[in-house]
C-alpha atoms as a PDB file:
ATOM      1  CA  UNK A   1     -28.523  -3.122  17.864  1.00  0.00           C
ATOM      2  CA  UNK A   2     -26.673  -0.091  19.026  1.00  0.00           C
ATOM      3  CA  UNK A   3     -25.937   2.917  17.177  1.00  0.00           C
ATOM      4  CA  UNK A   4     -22.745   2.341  15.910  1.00  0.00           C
ATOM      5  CA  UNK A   5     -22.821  -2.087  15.670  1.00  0.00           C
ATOM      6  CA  UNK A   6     -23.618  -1.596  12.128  1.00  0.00           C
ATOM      7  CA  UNK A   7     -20.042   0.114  11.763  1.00  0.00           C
ATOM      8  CA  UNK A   8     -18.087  -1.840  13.646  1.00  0.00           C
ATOM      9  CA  UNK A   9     -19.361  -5.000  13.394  1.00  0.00           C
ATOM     10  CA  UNK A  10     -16.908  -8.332  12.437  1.00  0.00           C
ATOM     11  CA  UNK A  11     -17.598  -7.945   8.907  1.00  0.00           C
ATOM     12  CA  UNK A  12     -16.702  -4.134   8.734  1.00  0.00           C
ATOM     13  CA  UNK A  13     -13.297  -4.786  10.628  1.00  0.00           C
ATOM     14  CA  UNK A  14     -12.468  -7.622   8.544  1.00  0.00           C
ATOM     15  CA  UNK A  15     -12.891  -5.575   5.203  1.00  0.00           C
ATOM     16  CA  UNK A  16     -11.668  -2.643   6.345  1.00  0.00           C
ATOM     17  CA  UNK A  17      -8.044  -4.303   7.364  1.00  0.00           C
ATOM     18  CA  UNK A  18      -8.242  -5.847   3.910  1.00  0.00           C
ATOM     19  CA  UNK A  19      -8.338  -2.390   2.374  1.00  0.00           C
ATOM     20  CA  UNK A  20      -5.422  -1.273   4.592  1.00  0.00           C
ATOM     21  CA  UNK A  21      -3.443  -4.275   3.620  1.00  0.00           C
ATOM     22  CA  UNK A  22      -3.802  -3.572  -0.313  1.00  0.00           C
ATOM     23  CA  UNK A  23      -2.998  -0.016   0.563  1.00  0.00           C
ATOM     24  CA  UNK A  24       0.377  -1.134   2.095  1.00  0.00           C
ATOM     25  CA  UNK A  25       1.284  -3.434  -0.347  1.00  0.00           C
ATOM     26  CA  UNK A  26       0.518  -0.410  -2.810  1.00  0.00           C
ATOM     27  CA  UNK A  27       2.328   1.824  -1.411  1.00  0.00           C
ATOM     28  CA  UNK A  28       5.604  -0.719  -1.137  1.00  0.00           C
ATOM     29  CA  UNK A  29       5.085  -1.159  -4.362  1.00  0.00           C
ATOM     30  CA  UNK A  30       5.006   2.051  -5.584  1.00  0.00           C
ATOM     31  CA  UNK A  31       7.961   2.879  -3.535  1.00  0.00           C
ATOM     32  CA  UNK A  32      10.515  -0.143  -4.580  1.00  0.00           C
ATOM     33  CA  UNK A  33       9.597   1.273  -8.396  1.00  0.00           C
ATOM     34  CA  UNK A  34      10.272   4.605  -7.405  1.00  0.00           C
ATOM     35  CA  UNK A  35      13.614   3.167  -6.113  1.00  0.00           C
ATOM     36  CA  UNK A  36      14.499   0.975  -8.445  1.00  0.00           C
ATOM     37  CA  UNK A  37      13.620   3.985 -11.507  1.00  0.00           C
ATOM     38  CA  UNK A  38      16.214   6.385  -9.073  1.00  0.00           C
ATOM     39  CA  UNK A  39      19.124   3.383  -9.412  1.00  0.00           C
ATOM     40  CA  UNK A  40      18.632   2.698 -12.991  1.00  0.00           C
ATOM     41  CA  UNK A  41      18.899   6.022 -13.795  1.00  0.00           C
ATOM     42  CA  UNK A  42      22.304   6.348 -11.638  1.00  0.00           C
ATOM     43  CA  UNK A  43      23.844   3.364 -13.371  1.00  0.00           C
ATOM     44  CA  UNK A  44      22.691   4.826 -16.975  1.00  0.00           C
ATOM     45  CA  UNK A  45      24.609   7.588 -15.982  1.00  0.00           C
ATOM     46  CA  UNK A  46      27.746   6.013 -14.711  1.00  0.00           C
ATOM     47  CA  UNK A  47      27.951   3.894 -17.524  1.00  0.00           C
ATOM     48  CA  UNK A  48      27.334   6.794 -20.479  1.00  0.00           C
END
């Protein structure tokens, strides 16, 4: 084993691209409620 195998090894790289995937999809997510809050509150006001 080298220095650094424990690291990178298969099982590392898998689970750390799973962590960046549910950090995406977080951040997406967060952003199309963000968006969606912004347009409600634009047709609240064109309606009132």
């Amino acid at each position: 084993m080298g220095r650094f195998d424990r690291r990178s090894s298969m099982k590392m790289r898998r689970r750390k691209a799973q962590a960046k995937k549910k950090n995406r999809a977080r951040r997406r997510a967060d952003e199309r409620k963000a968006r969606l809050a912004t347009l409600s509150k634009k047709s609240t006001k064109k309606s009132s």
